[in-house]
N, C-alpha and C. Protein backbone atom coordinates (compact mmCIF):
# COMPACT_ATOMS: atom_id res chain seq x y z
N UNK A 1 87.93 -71.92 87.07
CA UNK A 1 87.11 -70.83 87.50
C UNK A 1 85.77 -71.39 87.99
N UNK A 2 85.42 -71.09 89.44
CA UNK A 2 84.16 -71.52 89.68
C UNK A 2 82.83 -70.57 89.26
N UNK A 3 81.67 -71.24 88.86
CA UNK A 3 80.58 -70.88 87.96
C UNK A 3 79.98 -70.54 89.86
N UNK A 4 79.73 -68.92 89.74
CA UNK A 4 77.98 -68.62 90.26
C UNK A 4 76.82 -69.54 90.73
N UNK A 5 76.77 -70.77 89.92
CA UNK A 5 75.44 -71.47 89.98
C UNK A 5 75.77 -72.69 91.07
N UNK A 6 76.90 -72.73 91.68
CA UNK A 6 77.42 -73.74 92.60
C UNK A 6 77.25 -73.24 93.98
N UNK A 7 76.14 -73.89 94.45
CA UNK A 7 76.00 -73.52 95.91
C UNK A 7 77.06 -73.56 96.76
N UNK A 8 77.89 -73.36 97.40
CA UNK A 8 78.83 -73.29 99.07
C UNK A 8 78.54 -74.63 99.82
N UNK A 9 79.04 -75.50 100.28
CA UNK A 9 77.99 -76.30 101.27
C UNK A 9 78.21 -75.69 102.73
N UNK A 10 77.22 -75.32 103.08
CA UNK A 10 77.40 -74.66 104.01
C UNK A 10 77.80 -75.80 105.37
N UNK A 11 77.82 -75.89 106.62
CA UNK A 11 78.39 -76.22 107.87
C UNK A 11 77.00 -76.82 108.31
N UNK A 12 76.30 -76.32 108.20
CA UNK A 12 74.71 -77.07 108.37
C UNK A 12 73.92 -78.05 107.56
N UNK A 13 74.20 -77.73 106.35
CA UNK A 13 73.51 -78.87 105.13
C UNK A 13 74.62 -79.83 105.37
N UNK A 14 76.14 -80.09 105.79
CA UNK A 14 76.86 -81.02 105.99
C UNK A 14 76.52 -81.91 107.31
N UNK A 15 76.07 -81.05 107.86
CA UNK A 15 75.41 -81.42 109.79
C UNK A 15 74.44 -82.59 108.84
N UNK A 16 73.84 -81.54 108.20
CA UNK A 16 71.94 -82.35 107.94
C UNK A 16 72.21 -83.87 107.06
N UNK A 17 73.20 -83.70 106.04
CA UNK A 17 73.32 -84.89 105.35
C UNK A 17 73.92 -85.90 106.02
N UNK A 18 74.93 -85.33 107.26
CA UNK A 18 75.51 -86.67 107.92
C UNK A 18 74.75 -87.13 109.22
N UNK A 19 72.95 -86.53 109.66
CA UNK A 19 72.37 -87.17 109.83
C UNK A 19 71.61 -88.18 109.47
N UNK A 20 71.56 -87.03 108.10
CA UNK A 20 70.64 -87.80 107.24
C UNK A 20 71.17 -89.52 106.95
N UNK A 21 72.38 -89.14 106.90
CA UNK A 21 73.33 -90.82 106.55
C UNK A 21 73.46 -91.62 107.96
N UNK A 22 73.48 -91.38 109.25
CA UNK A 22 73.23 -92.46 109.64
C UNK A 22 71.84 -92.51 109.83
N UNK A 23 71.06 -91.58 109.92
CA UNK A 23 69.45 -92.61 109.90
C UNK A 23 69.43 -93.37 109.59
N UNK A 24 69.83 -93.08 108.18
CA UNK A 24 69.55 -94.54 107.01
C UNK A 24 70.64 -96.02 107.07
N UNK A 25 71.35 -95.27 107.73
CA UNK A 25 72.07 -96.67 108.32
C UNK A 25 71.84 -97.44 109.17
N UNK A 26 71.02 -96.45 110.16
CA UNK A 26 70.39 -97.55 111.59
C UNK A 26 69.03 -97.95 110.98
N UNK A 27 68.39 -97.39 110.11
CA UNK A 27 66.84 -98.04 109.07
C UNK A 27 67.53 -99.12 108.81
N UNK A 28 68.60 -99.72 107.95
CA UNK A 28 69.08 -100.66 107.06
C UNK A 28 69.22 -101.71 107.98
N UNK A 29 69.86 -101.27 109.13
CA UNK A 29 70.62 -102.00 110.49
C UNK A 29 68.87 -102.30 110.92
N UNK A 30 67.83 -101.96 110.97
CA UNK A 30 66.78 -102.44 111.89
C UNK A 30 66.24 -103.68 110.92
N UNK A 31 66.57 -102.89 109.32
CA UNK A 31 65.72 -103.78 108.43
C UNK A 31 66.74 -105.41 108.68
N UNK A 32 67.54 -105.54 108.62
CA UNK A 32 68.45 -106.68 108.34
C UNK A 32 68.10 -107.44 109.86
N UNK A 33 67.74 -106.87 110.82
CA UNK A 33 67.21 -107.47 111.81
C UNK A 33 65.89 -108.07 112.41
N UNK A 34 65.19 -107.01 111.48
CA UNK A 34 63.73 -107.98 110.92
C UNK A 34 63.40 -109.36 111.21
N UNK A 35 64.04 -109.93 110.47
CA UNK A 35 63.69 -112.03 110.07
C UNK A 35 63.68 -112.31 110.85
N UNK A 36 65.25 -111.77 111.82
CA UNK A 36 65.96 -112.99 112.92
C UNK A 36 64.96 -113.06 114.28
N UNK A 37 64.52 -112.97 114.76
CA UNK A 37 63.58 -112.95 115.81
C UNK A 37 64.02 -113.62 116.98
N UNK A 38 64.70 -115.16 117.06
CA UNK A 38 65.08 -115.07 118.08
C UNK A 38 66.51 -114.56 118.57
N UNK A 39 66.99 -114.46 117.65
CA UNK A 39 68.48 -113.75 117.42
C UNK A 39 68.33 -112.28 118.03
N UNK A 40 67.17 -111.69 117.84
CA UNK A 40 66.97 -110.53 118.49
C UNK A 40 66.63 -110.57 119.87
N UNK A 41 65.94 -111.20 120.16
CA UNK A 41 66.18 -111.62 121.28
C UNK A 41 66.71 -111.96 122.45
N UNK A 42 67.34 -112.80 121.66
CA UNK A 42 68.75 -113.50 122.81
C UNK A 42 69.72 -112.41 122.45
N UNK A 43 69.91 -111.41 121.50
CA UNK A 43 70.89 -110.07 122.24
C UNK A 43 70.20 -109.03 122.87
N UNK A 44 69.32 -109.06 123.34
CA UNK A 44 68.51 -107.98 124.24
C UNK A 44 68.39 -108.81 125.18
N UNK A 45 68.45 -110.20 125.60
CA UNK A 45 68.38 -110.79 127.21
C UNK A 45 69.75 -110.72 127.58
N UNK A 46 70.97 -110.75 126.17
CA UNK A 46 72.34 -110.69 126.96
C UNK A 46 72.58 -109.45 127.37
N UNK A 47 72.23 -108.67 126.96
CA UNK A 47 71.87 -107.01 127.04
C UNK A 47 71.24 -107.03 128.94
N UNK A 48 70.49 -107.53 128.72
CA UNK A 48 69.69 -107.07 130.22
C UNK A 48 70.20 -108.18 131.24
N UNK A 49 71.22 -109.45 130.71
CA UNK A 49 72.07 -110.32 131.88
C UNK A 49 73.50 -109.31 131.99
N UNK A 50 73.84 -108.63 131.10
CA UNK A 50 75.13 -107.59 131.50
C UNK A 50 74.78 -106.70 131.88
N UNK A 51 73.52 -106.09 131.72
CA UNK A 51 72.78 -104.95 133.24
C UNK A 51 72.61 -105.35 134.38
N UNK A 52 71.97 -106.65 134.34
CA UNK A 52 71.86 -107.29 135.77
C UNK A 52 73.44 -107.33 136.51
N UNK A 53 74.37 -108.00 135.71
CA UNK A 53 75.63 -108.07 136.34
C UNK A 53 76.01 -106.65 136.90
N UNK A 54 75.84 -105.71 136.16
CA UNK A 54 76.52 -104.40 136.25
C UNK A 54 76.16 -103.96 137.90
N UNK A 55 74.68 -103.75 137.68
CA UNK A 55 73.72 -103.95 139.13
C UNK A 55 74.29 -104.53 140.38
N UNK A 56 74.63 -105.96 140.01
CA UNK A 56 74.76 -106.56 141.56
C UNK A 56 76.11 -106.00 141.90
N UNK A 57 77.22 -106.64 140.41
CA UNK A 57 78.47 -106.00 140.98
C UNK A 57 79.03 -104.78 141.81
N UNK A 58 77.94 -103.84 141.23
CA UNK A 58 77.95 -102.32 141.68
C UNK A 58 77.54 -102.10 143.01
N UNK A 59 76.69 -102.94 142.83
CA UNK A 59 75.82 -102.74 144.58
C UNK A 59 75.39 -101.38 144.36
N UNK A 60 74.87 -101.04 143.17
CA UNK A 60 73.95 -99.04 142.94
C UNK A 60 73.23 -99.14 141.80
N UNK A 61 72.55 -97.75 141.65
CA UNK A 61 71.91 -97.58 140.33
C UNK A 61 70.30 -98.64 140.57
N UNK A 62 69.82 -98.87 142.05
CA UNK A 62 68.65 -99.41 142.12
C UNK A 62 67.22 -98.90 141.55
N UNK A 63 67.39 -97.88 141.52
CA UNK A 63 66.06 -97.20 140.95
C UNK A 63 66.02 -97.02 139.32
N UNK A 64 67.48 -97.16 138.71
CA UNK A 64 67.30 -97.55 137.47
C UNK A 64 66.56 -98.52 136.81
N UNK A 65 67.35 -99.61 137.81
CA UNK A 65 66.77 -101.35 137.95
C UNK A 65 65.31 -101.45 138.21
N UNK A 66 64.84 -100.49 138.92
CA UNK A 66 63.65 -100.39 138.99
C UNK A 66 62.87 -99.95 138.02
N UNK A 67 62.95 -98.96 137.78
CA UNK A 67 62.30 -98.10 136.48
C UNK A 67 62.58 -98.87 135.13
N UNK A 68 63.28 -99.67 135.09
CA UNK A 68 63.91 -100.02 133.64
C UNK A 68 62.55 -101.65 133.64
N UNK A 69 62.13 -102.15 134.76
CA UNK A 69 61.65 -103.10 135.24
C UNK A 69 59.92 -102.94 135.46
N UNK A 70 59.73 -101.90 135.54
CA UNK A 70 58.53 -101.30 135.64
C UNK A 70 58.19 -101.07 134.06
N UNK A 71 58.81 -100.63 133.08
CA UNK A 71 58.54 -100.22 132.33
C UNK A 71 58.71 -101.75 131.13
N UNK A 72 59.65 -102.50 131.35
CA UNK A 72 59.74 -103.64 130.98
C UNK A 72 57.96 -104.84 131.11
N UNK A 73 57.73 -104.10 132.53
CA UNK A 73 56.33 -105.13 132.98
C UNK A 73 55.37 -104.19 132.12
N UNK A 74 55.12 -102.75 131.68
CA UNK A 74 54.35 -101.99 131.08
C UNK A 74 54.31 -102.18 129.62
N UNK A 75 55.34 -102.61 128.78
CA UNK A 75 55.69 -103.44 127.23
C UNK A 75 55.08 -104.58 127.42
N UNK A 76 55.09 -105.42 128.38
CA UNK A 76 54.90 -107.22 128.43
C UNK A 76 53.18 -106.69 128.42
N UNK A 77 52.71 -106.27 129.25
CA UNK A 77 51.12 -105.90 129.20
C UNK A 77 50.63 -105.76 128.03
N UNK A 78 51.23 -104.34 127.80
CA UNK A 78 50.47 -103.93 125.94
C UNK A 78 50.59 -104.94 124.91
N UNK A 79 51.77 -106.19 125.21
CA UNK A 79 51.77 -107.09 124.17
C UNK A 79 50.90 -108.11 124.75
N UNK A 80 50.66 -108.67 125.83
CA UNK A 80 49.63 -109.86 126.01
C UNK A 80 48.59 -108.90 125.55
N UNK A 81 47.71 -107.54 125.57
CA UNK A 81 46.30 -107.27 125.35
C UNK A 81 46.25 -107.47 123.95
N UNK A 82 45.02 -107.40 123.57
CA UNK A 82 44.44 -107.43 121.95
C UNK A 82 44.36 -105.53 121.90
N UNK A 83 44.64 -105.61 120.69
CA UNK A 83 44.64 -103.88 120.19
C UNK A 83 43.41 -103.40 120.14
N UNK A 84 41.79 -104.20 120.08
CA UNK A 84 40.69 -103.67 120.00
C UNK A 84 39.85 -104.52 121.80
N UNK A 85 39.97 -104.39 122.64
CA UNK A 85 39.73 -104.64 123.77
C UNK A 85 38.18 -104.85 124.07
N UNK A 86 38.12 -106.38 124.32
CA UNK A 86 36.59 -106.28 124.23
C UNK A 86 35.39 -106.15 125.27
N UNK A 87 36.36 -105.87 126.40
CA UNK A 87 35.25 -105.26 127.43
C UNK A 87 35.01 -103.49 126.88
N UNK A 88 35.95 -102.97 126.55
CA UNK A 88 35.75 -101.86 125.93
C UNK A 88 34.20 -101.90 124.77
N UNK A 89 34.32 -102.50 124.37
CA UNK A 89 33.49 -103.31 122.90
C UNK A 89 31.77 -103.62 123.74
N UNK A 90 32.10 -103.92 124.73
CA UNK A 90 30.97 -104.57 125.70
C UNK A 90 30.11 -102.76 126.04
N UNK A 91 31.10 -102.11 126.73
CA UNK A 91 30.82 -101.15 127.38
C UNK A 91 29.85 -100.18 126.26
N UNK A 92 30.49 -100.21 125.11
CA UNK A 92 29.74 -99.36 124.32
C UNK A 92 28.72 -100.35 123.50
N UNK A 93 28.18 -101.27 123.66
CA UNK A 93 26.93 -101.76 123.63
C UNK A 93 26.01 -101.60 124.11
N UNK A 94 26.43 -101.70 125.66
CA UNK A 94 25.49 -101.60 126.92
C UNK A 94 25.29 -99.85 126.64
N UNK A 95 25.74 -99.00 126.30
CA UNK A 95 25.38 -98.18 126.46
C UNK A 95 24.63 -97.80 125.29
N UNK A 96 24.90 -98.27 124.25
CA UNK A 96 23.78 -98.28 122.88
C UNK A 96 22.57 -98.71 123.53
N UNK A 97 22.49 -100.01 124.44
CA UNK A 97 21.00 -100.48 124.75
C UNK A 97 20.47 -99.10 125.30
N UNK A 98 20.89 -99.03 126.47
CA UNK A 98 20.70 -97.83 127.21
C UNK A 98 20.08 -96.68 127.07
N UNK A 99 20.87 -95.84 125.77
CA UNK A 99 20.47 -95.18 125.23
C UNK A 99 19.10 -95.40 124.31
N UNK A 100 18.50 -96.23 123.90
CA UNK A 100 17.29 -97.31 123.28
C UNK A 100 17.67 -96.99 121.94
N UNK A 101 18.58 -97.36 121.61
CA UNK A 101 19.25 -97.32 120.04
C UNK A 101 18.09 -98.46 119.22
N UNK A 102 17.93 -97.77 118.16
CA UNK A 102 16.73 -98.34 116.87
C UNK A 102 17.20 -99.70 115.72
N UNK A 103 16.97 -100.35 116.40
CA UNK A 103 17.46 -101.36 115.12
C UNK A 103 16.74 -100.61 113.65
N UNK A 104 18.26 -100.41 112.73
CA UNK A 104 18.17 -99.41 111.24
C UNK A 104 18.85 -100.59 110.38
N UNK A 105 17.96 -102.04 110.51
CA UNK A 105 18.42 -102.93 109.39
C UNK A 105 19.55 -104.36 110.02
N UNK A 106 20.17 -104.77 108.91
CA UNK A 106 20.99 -105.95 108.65
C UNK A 106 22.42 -105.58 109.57
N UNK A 107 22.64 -105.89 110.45
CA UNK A 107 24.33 -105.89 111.51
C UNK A 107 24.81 -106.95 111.12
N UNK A 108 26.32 -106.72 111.53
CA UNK A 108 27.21 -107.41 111.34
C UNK A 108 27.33 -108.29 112.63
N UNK A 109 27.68 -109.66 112.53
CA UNK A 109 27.94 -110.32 113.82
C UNK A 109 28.14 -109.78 114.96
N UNK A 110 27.63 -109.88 115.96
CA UNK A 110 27.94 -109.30 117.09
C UNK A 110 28.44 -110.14 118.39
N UNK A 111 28.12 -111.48 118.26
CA UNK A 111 28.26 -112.12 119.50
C UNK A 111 29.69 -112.51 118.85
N UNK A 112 30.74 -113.54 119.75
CA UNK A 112 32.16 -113.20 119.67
C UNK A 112 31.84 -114.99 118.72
N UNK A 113 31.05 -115.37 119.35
CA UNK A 113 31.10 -117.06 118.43
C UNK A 113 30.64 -117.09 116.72
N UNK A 114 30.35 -115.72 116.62
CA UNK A 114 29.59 -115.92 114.95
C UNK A 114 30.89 -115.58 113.80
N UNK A 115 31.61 -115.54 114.40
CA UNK A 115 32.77 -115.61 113.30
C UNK A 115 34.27 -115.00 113.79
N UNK A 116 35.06 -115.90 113.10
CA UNK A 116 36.81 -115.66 113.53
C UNK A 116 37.16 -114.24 113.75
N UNK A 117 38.06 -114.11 114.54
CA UNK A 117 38.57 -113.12 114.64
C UNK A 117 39.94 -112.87 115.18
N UNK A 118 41.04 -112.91 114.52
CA UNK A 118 42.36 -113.15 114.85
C UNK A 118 43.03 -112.27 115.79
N UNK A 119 43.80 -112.69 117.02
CA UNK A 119 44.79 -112.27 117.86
C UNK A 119 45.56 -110.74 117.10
N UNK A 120 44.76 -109.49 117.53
CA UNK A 120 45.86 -108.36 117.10
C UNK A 120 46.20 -108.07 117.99
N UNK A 121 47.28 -108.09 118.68
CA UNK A 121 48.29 -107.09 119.52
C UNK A 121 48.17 -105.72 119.42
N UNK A 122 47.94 -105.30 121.31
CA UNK A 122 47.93 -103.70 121.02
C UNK A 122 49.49 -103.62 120.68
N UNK A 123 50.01 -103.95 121.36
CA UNK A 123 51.87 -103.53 121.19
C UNK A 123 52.39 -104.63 120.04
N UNK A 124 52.58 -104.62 118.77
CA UNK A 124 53.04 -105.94 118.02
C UNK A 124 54.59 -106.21 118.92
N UNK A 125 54.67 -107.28 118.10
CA UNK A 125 56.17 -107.92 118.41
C UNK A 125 57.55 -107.02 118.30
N UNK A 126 57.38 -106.64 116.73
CA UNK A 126 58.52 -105.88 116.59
C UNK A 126 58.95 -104.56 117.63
N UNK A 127 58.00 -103.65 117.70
CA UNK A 127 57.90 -102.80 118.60
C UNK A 127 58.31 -102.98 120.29
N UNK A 128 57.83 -104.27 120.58
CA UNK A 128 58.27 -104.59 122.23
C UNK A 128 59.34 -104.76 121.89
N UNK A 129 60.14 -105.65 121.21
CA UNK A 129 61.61 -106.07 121.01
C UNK A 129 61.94 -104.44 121.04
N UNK A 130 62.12 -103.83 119.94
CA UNK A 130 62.98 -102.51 119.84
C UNK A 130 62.82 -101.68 121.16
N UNK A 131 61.98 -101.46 121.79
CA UNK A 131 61.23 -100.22 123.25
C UNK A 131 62.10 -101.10 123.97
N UNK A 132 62.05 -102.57 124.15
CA UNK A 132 62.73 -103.33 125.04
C UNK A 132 64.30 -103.01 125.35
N UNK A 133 64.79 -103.22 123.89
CA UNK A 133 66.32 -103.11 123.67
C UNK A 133 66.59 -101.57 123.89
N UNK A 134 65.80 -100.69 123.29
CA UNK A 134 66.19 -99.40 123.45
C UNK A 134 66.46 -98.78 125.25
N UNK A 135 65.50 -99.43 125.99
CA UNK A 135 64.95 -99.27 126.92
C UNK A 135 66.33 -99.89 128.30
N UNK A 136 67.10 -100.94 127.64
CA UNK A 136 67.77 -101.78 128.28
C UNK A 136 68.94 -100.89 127.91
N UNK A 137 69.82 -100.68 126.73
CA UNK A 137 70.73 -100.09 126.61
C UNK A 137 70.88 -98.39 127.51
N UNK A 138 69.51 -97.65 127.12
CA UNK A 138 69.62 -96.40 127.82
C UNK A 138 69.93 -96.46 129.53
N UNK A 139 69.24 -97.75 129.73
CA UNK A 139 69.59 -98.07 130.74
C UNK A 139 70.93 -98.77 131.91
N UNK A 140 71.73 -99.03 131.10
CA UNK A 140 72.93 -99.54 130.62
C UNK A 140 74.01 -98.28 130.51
N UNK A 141 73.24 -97.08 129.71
CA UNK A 141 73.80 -96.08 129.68
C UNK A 141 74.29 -94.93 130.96
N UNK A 142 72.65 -95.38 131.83
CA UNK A 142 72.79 -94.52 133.03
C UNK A 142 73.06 -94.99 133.63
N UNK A 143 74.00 -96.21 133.87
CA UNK A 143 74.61 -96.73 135.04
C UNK A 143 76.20 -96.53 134.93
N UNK A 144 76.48 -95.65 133.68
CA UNK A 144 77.84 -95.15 133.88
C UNK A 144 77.80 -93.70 134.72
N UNK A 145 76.74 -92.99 135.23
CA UNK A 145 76.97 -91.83 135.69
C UNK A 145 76.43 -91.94 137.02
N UNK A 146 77.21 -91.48 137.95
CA UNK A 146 76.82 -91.38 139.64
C UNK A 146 75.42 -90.60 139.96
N UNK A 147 75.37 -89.69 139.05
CA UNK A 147 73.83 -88.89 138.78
C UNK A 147 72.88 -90.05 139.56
N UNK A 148 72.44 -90.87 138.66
CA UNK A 148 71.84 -92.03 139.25
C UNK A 148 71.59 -93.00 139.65
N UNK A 149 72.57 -92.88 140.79
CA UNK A 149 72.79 -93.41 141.45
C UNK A 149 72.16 -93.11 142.78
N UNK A 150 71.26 -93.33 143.14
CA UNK A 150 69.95 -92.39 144.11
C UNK A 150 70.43 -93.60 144.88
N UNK A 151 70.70 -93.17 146.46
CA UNK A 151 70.72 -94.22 147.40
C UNK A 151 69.18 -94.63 147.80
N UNK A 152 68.69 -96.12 148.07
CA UNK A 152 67.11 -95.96 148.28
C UNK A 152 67.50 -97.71 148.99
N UNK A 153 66.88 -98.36 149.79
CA UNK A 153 66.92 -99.67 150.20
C UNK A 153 66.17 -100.20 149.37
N UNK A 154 66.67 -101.14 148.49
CA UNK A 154 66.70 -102.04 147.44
C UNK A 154 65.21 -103.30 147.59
N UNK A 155 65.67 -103.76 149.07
CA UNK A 155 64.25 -104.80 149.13
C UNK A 155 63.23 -103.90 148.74
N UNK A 156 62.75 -103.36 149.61
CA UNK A 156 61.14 -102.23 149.53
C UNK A 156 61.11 -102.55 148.01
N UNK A 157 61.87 -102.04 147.26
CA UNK A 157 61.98 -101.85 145.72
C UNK A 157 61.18 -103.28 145.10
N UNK A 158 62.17 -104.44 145.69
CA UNK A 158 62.01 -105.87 144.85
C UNK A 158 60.72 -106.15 145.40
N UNK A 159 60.13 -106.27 146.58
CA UNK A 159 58.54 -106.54 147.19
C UNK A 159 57.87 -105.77 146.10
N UNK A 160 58.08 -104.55 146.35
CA UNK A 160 56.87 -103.61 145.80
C UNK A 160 56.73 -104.22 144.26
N UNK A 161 57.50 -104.35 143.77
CA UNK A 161 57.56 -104.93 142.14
C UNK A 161 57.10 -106.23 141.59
N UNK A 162 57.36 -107.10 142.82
CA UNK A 162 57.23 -108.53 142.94
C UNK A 162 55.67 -108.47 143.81
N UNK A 163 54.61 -107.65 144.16
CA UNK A 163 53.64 -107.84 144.16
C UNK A 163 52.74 -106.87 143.07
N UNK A 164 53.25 -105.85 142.39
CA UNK A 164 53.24 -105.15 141.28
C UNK A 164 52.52 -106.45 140.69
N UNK A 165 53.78 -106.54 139.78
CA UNK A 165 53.81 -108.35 138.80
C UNK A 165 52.72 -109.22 139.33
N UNK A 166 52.37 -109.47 140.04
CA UNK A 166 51.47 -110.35 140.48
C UNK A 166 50.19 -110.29 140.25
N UNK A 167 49.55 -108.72 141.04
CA UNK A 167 48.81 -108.10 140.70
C UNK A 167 47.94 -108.18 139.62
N UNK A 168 49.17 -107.42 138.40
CA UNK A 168 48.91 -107.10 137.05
C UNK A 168 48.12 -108.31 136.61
N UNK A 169 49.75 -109.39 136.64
CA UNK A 169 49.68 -110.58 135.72
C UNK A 169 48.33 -111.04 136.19
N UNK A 170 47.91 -111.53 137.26
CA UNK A 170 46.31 -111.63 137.92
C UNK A 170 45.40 -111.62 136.65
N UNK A 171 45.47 -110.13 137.01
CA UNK A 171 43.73 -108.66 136.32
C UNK A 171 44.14 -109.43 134.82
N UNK A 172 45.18 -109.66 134.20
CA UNK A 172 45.42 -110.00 132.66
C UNK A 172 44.62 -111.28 132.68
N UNK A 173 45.53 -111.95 133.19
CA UNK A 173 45.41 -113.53 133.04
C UNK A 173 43.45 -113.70 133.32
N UNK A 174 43.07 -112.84 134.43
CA UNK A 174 41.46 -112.85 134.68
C UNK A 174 40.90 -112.61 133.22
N UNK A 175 41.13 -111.54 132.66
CA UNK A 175 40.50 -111.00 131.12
C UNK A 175 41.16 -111.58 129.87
N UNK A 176 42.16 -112.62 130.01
CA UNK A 176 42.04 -113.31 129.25
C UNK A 176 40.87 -114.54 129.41
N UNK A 177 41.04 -114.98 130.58
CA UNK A 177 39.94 -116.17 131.07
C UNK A 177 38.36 -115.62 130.18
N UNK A 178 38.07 -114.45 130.64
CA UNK A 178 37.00 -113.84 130.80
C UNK A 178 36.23 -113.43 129.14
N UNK A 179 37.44 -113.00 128.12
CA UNK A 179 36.89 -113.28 126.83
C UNK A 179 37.28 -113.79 126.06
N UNK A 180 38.11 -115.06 126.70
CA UNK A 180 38.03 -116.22 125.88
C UNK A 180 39.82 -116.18 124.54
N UNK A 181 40.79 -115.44 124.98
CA UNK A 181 41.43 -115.55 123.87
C UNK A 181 42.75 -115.71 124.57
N UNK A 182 43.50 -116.17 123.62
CA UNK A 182 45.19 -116.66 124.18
C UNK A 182 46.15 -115.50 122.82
N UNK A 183 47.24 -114.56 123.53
CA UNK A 183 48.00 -114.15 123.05
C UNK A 183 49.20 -114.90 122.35
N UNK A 184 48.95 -116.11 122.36
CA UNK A 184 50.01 -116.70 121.37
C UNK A 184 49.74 -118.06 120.94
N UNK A 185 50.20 -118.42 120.10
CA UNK A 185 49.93 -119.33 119.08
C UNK A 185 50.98 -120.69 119.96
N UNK A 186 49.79 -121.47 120.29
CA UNK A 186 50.21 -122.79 120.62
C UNK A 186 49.77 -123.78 120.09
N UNK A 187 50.30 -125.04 119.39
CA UNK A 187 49.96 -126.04 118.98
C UNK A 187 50.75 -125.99 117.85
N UNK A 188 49.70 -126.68 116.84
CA UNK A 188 49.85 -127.15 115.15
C UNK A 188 49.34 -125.85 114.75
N UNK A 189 49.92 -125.56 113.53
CA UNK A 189 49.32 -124.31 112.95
C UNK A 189 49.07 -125.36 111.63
N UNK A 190 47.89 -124.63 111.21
CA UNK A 190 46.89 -125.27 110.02
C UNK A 190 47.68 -124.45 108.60
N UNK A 191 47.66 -125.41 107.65
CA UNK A 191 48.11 -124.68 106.11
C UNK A 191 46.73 -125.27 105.36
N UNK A 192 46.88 -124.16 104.88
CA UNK A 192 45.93 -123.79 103.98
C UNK A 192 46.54 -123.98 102.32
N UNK A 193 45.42 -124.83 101.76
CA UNK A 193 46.05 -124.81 100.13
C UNK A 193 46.89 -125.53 99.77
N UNK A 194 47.77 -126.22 100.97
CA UNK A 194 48.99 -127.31 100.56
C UNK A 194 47.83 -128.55 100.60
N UNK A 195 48.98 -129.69 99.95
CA UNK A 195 48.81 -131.20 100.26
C UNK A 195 49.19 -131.51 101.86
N UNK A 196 48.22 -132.58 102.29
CA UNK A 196 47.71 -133.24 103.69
C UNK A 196 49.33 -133.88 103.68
């Protein structure tokens, strides 16, 4: 005899829990992918060498290739910048002078040589990898449907992109010159606290 106090499961709380279960399966699946870094990697470039194939073989789907490429060069940006931008940093100084702001005591360093200040990424690592891969597969995705498949002449496309890139990389590479910092760690890295 069933007891009153036993809810029904209804058709919707079964919907909700068997979302609820793979969330937590693709969480587990992101966590276990964590460490590997270049492993993640090299399956998101084989990812975007079996798009490329798909592409030429097809001879269609150019504006995918495009858009998927544009947005690929828009990830690579946010990860070369620093997350606190220091012409930004500049701008609202100059305008403190400006304004004739009151020296009210003891500041904290202000010039960029009076003390360390470590490489933060506006876009971290993990994040470009995943937007990347996500970004490559959806893309991957829409090259099974004729939908988009937009006829458009392909060069125009590769120029316009290939002086895009140039451009960009330029204005970056200038404002890196300009305040002095490198987005990645080259050389010897120093330990701290061990034996020489």
């Amino acid at each position: 005899m069933m007891s009153s106090d036993d809810p029904a499961s209804t058709p919707l709380q079964t919907l909700q829990a068997s979302i609820s279960n793979v969330q937590r399966q693709y969480q587990q699946t992101l966590d276990r992918w964590t460490p590997h870094i270049l492993q993640r990697w090299l399956a998101t470039l084989g990812l975007l060498v079996l798009f490329m194939l798909r592409i030429v073989f097809s001879q269609g789907w150019y504006i995918v290739c495009y858009g998927l490429a544009i947005y690929l060069l828009n990830l690579l940006l946010a990860f070369l910048q620093p997350k606190f931008d220091p012409s930004l940093q500049d701008d609202l100084l100059a305008d403190e002078i400006e304004e004739g702001a009151t020296d009210s005591g003891p500041t904290l360093p202000s010039q960029r040589d009076d003390e360390f200040r470590p490489f933060v990424r506006r876009l971290p690592e993990w994040q470009f990898w995943l937007s990347s891969t996500r970004s490559v597969i959806i893309s991957l995705l829409c090259t099974s449907s004729d939908m988009f498949d937009v006829p458009v002449y392909w060069p125009i496309l590769v120029v316009y992109f290939c002086v895009l890139f140039l451009l960009t990389m330029r204005r970056q590479i200038q404002h890196m010159i300009k305040y002095k910092y490198i987005p990645f760690d080259i050389g010897r890295k120093a330990r701290y606290g061990g034996s020489k």
